[in-house]
Each structure stands twice: as C-alpha cells, then as structure tokens.
N, C-alpha and C. Protein backbone atom coordinates (compact mmCIF):
# COMPACT_ATOMS: atom_id res chain seq x y z
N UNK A 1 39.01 19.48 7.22
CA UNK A 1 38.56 18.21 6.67
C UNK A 1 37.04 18.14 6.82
N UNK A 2 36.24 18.31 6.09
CA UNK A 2 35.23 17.98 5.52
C UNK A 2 34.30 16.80 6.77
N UNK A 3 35.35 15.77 6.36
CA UNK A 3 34.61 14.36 6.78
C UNK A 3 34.76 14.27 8.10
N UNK A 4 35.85 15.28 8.91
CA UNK A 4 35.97 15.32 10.70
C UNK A 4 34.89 16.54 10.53
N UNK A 5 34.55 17.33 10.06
CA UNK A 5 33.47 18.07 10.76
C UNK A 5 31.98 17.19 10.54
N UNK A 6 31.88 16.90 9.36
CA UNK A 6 30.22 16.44 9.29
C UNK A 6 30.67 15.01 10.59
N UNK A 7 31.56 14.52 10.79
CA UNK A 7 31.54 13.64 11.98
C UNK A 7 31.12 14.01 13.01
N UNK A 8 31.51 15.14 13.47
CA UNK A 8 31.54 16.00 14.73
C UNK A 8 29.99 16.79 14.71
N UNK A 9 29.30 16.70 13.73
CA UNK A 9 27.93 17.36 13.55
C UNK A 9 27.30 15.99 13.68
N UNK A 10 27.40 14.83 13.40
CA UNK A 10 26.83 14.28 13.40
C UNK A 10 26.50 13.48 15.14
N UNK A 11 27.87 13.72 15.74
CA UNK A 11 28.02 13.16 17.01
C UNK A 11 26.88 13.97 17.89
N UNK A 12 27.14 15.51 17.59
CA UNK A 12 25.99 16.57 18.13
C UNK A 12 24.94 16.14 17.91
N UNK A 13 24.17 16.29 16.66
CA UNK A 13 22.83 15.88 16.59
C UNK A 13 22.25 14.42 17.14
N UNK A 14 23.41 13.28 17.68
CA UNK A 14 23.25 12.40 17.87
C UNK A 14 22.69 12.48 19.55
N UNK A 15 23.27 13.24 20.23
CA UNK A 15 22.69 14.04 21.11
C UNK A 15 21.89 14.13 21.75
N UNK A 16 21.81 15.14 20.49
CA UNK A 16 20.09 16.05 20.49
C UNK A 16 19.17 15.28 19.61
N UNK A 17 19.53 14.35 18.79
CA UNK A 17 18.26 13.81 18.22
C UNK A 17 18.70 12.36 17.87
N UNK A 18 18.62 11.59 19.60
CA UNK A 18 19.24 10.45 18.95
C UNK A 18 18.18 9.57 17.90
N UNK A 19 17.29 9.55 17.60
CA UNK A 19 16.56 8.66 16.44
C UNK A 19 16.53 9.12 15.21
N UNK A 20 16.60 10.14 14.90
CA UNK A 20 17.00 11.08 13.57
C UNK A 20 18.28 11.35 12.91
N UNK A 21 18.85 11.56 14.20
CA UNK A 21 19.98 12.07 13.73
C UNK A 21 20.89 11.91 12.38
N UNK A 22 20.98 10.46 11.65
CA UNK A 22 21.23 9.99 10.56
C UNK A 22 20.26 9.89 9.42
N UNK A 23 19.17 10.72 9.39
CA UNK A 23 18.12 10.47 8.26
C UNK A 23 19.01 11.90 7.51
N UNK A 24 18.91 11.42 6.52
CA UNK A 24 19.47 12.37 4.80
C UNK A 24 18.41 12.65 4.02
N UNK A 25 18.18 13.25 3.65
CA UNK A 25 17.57 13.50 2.23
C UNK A 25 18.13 13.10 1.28
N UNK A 26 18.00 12.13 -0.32
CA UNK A 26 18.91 11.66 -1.32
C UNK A 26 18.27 12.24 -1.87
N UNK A 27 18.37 12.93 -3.08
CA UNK A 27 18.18 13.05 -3.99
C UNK A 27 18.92 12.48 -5.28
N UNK A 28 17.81 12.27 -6.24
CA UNK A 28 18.29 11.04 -7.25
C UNK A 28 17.97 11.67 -9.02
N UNK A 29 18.02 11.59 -9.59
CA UNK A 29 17.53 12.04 -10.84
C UNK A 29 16.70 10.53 -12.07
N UNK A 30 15.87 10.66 -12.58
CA UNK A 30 15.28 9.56 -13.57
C UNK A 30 15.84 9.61 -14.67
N UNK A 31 15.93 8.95 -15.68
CA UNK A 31 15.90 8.86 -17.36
C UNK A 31 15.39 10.16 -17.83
N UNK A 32 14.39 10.98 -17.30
CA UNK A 32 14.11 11.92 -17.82
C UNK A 32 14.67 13.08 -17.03
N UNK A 33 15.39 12.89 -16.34
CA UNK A 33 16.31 14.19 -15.83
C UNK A 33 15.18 14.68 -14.76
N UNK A 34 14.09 13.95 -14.28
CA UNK A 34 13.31 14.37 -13.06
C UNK A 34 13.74 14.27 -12.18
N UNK A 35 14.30 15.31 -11.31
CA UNK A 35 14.73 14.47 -9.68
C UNK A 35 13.40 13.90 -8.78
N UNK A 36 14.00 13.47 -7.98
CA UNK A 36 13.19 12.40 -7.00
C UNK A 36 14.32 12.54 -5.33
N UNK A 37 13.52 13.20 -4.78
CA UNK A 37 14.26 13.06 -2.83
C UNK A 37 13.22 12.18 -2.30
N UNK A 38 13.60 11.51 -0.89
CA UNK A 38 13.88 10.93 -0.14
C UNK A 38 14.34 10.54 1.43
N UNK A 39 13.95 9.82 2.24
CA UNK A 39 14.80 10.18 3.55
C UNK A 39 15.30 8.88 3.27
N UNK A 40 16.77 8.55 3.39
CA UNK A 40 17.42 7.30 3.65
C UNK A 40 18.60 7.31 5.15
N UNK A 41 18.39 6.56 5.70
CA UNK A 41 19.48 6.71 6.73
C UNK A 41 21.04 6.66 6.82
N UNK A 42 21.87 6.99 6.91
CA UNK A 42 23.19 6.83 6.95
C UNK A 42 23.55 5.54 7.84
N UNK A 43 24.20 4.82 7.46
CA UNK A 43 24.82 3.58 7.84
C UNK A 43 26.17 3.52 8.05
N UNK A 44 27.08 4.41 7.13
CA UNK A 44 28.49 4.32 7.55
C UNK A 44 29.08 5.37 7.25
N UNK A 45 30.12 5.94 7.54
CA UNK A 45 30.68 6.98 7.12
C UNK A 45 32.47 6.96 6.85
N UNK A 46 32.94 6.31 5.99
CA UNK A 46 34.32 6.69 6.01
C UNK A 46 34.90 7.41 4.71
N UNK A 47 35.44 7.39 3.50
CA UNK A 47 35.63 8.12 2.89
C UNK A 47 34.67 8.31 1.75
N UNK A 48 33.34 7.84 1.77
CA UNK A 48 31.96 8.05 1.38
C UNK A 48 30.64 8.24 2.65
N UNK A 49 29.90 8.34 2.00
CA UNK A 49 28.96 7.97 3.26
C UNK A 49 27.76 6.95 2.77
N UNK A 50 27.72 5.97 3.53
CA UNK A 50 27.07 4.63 2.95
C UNK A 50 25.82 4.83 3.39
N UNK A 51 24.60 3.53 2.46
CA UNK A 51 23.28 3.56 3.18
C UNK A 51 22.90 2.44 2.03
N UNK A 52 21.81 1.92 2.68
CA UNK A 52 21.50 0.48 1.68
C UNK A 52 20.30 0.10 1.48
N UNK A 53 20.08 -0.47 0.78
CA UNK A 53 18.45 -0.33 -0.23
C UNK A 53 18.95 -1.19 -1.29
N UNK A 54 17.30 -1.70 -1.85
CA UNK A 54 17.02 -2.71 -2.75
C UNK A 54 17.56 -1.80 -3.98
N UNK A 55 18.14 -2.11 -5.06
CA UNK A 55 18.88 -2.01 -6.03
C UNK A 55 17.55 -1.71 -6.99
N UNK A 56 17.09 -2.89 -7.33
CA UNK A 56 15.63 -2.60 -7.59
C UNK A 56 14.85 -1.57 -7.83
N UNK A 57 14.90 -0.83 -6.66
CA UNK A 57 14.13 0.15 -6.47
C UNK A 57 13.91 1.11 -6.98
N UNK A 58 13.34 2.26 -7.15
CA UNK A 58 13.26 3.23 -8.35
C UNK A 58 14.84 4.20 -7.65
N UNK A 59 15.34 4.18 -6.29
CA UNK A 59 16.56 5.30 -6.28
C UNK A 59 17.77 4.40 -6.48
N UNK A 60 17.64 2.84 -6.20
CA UNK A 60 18.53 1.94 -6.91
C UNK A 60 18.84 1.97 -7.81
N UNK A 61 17.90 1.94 -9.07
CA UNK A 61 17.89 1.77 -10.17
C UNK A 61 18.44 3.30 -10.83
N UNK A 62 17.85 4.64 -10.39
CA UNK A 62 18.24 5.66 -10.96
C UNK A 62 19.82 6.07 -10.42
N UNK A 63 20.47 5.65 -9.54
CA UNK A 63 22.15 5.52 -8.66
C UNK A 63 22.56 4.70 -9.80
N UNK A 64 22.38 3.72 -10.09
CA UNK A 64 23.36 2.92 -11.22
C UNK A 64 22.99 3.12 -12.44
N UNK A 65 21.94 4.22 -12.99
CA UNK A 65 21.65 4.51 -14.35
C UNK A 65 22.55 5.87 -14.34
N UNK A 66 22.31 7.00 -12.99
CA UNK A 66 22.79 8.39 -13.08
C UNK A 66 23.69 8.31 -11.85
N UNK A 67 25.04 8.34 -11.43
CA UNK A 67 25.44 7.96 -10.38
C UNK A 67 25.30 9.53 -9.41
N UNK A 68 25.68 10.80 -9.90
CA UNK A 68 25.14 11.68 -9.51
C UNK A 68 24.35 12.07 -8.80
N UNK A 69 24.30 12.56 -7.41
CA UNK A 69 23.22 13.19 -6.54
C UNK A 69 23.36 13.60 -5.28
N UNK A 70 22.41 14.02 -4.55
CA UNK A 70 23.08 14.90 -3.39
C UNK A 70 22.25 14.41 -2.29
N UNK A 71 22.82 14.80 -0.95
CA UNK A 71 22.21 14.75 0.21
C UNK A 71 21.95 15.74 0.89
N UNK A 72 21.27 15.93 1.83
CA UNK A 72 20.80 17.08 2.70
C UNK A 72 21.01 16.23 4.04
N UNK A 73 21.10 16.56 5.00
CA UNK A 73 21.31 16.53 6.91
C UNK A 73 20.22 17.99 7.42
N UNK A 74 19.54 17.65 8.01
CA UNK A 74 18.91 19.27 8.35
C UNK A 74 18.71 18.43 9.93
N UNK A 75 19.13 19.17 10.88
CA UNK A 75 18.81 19.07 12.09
C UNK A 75 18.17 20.77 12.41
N UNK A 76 16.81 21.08 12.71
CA UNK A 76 16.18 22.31 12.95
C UNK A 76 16.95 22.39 14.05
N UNK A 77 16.72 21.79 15.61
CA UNK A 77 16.67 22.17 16.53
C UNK A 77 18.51 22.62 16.99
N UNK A 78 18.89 22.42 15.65
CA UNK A 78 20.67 22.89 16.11
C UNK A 78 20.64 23.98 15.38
N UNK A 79 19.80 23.90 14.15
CA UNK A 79 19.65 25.54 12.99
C UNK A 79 21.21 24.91 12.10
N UNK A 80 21.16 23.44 12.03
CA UNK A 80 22.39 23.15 10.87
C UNK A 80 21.58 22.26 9.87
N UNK A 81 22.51 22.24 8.75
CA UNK A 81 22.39 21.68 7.47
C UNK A 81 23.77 21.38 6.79
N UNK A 82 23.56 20.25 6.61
CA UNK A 82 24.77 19.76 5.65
C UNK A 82 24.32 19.45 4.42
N UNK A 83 24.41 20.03 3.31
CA UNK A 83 24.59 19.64 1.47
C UNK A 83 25.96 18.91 1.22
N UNK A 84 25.82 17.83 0.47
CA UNK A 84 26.48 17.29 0.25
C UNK A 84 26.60 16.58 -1.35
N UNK A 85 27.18 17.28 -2.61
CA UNK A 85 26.95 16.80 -3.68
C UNK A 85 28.05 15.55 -4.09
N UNK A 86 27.44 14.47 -4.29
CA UNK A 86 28.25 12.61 -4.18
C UNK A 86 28.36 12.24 -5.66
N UNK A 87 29.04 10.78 -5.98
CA UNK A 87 28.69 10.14 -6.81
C UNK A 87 28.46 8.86 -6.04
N UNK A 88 27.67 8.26 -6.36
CA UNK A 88 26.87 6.88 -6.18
C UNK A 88 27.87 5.64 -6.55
N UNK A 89 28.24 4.79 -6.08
CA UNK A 89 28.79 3.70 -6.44
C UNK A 89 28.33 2.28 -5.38
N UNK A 90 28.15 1.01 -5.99
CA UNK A 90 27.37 0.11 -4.91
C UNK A 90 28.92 -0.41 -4.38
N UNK A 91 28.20 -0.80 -2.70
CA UNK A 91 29.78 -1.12 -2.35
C UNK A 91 29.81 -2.84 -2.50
N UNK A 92 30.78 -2.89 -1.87
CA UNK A 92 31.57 -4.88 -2.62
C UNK A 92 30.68 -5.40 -2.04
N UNK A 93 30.31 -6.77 -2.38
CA UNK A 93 29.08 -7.78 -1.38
C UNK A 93 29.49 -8.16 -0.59
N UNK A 94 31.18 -7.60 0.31
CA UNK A 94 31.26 -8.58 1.38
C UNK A 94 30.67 -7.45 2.78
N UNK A 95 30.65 -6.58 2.07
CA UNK A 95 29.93 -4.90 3.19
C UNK A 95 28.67 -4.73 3.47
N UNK A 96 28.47 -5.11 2.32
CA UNK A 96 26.53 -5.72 2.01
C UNK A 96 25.99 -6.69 2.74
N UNK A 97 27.01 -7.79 3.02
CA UNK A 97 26.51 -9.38 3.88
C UNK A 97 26.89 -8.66 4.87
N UNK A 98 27.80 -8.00 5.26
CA UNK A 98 28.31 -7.57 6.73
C UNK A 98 27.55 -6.96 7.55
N UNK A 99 27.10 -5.26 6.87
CA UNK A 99 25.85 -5.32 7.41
C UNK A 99 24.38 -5.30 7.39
N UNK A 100 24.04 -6.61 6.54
CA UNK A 100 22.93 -7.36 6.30
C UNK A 100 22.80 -8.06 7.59
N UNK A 101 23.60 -8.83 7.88
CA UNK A 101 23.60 -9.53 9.21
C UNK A 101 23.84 -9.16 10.07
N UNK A 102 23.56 -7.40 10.14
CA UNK A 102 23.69 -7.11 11.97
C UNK A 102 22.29 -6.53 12.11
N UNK A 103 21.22 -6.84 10.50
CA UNK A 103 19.89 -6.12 10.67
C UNK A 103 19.11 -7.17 11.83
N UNK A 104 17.87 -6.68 12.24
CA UNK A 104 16.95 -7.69 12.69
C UNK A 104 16.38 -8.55 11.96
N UNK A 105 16.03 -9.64 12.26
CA UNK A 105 15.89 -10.82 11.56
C UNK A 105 14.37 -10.41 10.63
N UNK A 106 13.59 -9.82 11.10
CA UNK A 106 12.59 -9.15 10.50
C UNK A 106 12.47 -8.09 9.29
N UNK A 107 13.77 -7.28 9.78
CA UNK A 107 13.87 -6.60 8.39
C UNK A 107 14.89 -7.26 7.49
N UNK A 108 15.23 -8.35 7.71
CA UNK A 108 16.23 -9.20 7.04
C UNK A 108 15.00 -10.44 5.59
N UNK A 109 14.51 -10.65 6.52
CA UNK A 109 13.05 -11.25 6.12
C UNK A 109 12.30 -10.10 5.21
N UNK A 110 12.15 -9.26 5.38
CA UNK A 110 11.50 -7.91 4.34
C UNK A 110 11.94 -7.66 3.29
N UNK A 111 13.40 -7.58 3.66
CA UNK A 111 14.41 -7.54 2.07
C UNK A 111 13.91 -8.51 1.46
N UNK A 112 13.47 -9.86 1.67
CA UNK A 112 13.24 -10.60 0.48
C UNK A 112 11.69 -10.52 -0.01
N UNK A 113 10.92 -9.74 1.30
CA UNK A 113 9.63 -9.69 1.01
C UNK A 113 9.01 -8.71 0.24
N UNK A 114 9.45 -7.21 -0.01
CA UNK A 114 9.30 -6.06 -0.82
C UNK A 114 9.81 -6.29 -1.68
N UNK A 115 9.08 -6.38 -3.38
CA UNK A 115 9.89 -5.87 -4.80
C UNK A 115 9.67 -4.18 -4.53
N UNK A 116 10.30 -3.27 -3.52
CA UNK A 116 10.31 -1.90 -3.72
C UNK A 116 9.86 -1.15 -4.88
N UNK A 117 8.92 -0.85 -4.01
CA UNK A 117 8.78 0.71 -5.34
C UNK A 117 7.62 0.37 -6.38
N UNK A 118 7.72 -1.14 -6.13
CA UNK A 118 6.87 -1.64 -7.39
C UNK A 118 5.46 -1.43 -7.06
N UNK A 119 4.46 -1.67 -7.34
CA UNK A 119 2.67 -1.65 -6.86
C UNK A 119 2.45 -2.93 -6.43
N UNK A 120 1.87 -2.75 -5.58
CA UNK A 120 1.09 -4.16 -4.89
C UNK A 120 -0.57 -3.29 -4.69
N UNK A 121 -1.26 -4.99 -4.77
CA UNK A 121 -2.36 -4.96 -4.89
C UNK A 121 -3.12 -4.42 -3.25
N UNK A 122 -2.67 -4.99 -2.57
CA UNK A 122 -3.51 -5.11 -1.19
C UNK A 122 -2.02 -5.43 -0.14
N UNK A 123 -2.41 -4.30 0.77
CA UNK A 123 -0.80 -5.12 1.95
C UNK A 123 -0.76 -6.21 2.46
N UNK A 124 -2.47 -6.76 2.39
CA UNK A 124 -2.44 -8.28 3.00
C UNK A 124 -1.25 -9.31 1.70
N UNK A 125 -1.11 -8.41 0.28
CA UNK A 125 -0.14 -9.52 -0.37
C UNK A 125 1.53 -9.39 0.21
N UNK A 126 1.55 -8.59 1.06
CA UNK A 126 2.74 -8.34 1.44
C UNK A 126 2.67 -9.79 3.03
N UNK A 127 1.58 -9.72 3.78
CA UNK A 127 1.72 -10.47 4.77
C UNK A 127 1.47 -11.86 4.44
N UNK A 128 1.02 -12.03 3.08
CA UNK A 128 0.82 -13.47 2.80
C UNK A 128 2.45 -13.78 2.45
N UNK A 129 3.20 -13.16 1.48
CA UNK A 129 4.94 -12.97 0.98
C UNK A 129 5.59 -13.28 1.85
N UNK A 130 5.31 -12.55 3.05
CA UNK A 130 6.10 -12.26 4.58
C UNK A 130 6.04 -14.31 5.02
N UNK A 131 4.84 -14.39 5.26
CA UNK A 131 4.62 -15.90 5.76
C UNK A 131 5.29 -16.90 5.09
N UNK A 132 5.71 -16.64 3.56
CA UNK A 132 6.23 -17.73 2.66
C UNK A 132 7.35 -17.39 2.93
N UNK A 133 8.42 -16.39 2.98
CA UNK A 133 9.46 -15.97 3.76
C UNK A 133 9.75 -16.95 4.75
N UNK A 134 9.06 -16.30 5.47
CA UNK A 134 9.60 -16.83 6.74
C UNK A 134 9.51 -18.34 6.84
N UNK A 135 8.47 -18.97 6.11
CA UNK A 135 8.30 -20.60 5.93
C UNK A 135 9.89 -21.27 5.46
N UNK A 136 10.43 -20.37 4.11
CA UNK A 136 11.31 -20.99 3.72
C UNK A 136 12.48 -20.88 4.67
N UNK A 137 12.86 -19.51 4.89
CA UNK A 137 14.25 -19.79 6.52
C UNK A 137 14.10 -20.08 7.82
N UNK A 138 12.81 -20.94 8.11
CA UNK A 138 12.79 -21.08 9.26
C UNK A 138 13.81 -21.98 9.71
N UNK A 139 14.45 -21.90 10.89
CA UNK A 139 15.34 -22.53 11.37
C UNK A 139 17.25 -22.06 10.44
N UNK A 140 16.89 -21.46 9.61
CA UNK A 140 18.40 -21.11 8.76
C UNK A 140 18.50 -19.55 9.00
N UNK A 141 19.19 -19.22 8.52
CA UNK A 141 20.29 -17.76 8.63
C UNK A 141 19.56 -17.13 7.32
N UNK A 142 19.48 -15.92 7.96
CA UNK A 142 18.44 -15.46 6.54
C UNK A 142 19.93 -14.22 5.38
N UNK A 143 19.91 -14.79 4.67
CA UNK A 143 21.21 -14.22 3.80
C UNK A 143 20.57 -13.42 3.05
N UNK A 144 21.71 -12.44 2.44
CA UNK A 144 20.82 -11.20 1.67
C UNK A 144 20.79 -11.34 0.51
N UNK A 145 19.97 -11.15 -0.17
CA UNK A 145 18.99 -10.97 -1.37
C UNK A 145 20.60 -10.60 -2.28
N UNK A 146 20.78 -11.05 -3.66
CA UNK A 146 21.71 -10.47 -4.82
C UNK A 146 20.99 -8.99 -5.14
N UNK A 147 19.98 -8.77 -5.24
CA UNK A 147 19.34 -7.18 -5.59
C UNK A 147 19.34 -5.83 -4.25
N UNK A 148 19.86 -6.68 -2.95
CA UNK A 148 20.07 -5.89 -1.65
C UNK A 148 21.47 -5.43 -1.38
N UNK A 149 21.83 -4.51 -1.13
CA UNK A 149 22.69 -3.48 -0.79
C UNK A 149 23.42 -2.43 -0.67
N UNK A 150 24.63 -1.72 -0.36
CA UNK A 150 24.81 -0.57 -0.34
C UNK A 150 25.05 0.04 -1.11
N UNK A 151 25.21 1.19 -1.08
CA UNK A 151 25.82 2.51 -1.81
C UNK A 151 26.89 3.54 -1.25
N UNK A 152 27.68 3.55 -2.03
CA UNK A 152 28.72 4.79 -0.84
C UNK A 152 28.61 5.45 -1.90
N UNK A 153 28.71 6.85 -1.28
CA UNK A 153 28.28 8.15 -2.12
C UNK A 153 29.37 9.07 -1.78
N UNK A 154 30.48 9.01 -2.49
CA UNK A 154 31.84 9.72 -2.79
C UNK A 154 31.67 11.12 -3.05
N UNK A 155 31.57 11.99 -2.01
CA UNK A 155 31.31 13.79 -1.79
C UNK A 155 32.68 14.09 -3.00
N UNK A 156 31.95 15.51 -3.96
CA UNK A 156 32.59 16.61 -4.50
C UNK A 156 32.48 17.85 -4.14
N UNK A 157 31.75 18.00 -2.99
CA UNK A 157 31.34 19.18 -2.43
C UNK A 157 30.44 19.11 -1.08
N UNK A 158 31.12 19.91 0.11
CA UNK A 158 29.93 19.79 0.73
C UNK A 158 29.82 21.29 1.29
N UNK A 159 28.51 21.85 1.72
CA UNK A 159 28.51 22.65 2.45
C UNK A 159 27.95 22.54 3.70
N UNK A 160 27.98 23.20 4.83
CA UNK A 160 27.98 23.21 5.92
C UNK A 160 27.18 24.55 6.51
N UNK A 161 25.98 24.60 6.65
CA UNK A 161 25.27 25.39 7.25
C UNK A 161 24.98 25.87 8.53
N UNK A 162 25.05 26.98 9.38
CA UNK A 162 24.72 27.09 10.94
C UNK A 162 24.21 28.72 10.85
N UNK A 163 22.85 28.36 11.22
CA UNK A 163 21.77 29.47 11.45
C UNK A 163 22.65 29.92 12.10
N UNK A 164 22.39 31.52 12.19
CA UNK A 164 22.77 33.11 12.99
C UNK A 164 21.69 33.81 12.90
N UNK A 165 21.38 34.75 14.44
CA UNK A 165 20.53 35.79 14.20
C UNK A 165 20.60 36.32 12.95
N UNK A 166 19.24 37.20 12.48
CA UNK A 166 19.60 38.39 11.41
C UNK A 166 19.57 37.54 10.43
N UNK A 167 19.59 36.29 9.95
CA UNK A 167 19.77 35.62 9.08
C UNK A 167 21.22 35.63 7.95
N UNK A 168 21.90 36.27 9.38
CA UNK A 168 23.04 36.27 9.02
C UNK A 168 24.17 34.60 9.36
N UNK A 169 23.59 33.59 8.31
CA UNK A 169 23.78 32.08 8.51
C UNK A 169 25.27 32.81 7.85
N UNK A 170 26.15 31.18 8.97
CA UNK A 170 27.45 30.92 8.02
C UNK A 170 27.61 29.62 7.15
N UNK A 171 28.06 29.88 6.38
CA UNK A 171 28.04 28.89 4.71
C UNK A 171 29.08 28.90 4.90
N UNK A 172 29.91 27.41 5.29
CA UNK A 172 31.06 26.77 4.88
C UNK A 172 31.19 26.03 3.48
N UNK A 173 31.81 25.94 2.23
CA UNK A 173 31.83 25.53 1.45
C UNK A 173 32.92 24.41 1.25
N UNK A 174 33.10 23.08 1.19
CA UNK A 174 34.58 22.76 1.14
C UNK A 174 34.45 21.82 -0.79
N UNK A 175 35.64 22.25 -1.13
CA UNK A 175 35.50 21.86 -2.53
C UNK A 175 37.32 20.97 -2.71
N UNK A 176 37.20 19.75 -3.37
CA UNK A 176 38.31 19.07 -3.19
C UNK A 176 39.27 20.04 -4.19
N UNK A 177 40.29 19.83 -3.98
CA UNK A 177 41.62 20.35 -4.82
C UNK A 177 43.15 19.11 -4.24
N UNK A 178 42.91 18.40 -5.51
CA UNK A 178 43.86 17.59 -5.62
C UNK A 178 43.63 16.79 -4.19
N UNK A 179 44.91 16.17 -3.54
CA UNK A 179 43.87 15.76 -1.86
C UNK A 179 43.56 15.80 -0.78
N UNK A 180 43.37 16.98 -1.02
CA UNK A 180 43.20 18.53 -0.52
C UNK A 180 41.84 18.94 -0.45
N UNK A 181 41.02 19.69 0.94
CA UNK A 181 39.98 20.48 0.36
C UNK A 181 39.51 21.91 0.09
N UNK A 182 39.57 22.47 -0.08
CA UNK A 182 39.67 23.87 -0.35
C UNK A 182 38.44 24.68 0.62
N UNK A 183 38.46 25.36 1.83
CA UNK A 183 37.36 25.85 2.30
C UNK A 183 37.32 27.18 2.06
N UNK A 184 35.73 27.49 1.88
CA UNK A 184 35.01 28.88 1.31
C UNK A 184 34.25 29.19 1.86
N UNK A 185 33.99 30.39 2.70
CA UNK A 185 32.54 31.08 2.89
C UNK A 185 31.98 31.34 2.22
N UNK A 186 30.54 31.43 2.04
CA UNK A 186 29.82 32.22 1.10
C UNK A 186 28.56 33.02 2.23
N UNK A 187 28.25 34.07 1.34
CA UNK A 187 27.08 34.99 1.81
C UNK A 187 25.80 34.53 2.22
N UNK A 188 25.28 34.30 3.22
CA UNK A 188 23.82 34.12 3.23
C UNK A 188 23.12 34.70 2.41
C-alpha cells in the first residue's frame, strides 16, 4: 500500500526533519501548458494528500483549470524521494473551515489580507490591508475567506526513491490496478 509506506516515510523524516518534513514540491501546469513548481506543505493525508491555499492564486487557479500534477517529498539527509503523480480536486467547505480554524489567528487574518500571486505596489500596502483586517474582526472569530481552501490530490502513481551506494538507488513504482496497487521496480 502506497499510502502506509509514504506514511511511514513521512513519520521518519518527521524525525529527522521535524520542520520540513511535510514541504512537497507541486507542480502545476498554465493555459499554455507551462509548468510552474513550488513548495506547499502537506496538511492531511488520507486517501489523497491535502494542502490549502488561496484559490485565487496562480496554482489555485491553474488546479481547477488543469486538475493534473505532481508532487515531489525529497528528504537529502535520508537519500529518499517520493514522486507522486495526483489529480487536484478542492475539498468540501466544511474541511476548509475545519482546518482554517486550527490556523493562528495571524495567518487566519492574512488569508484575507493577500490577493496571492497578484502584484502589490509596496509591502507597506500589505501592512496598511493587515490593519483594516484586523480593525474589522477585532473582538470576532476570524472565518475563512470563500476564495480560501483545500485541495486533495488523488495519486495515480507514486514512486518511491532510496539512495544506495554505486548509485545503485531502489525505484519502487506503485501503479493502481482496479483497487489494487500494482508494485514495480525500476532501474536506476
């Protein structure tokens, strides 16, 4: 199973790198078939693997134009890598409020303060935004933005990398078959 090993890699690197350990690489594709990577963090893992961001945003916007795209896991100091090719789907808004409200009240406040991705003039327009923010929920529950939340990214493939002397790495391949996954070595 696929999703008990990248668990069990992930518990390791959690480890060895507890502040990293969940940063991915996304990769996303544009309208013009340009890809675009990324570090986004992993947030959940059950029969996708979730992570959440302004919709908005240019990898928001290219997830619900191209749902298609992949992730990377690279922990150096273990010599592993996980590829992981997904489809993109946003999850329900009650997963989104759920964990919206276990963020800090600060980056809860940000979500409404960044139009992502977009250009701003000067960051002081971001701390003037920030102040009107925070003016309007002071004293209330800061709720999440309709353009804020997740993505679960439904694996068709993952592989599973672990450096060896000689550069003789082993390549686990697992590919679904029916609901079922099919595992493959391949050659370094």
């Amino acid at each position: 199973d696929p999703l008990a090993q990248l668990h069990a890699w992930l518990d390791e690197a959690k480890t060895s790198l507890p502040d990293d350990y969940n940063a991915m690489a996304l990769s996303t594709v544009d309208s013009g078939g340009v890809p675009h990577s990324r570090i986004v963090l992993l947030r959940g893992l059950d029969t996708g693997l979730v992570f959440y961001t302004n919709y908005t945003s240019d990898k928001g916007r290219e997830l619900l134009a191209h749902p298609a795209c992949s992730i990377l896991f690279f922990w150096p100091e273990l010599e592993r890598q996980v590829r992981v090719v997904c489809t993109a789907q946003k999850v329900d808004a009650t997963e989104s409020d759920a964990y919206f409200a276990t963020r800090p009240r600060e980056s809860r406040l940000g979500a409404w303060v960044s139009d992502q991705s977009a250009p701003i003039a000067t960051s002081n327009s971001l701390n003037y935004k920030l102040n009107e923010v925070a003016q309007r929920f002071e004293g209330k529950e800061v709720n999440r933005p309709e353009y804020w939340g997740g993505f679960r990214l439904t694996p068709s493939r993952f592989e599973f990398w672990q450096g060896r002397p000689s550069r003789l790495h082993d390549r686990l391949v697992y590919m679904p078959t029916g609901d079922a996954w099919t595992l493959q070595r391949l050659q370094p």
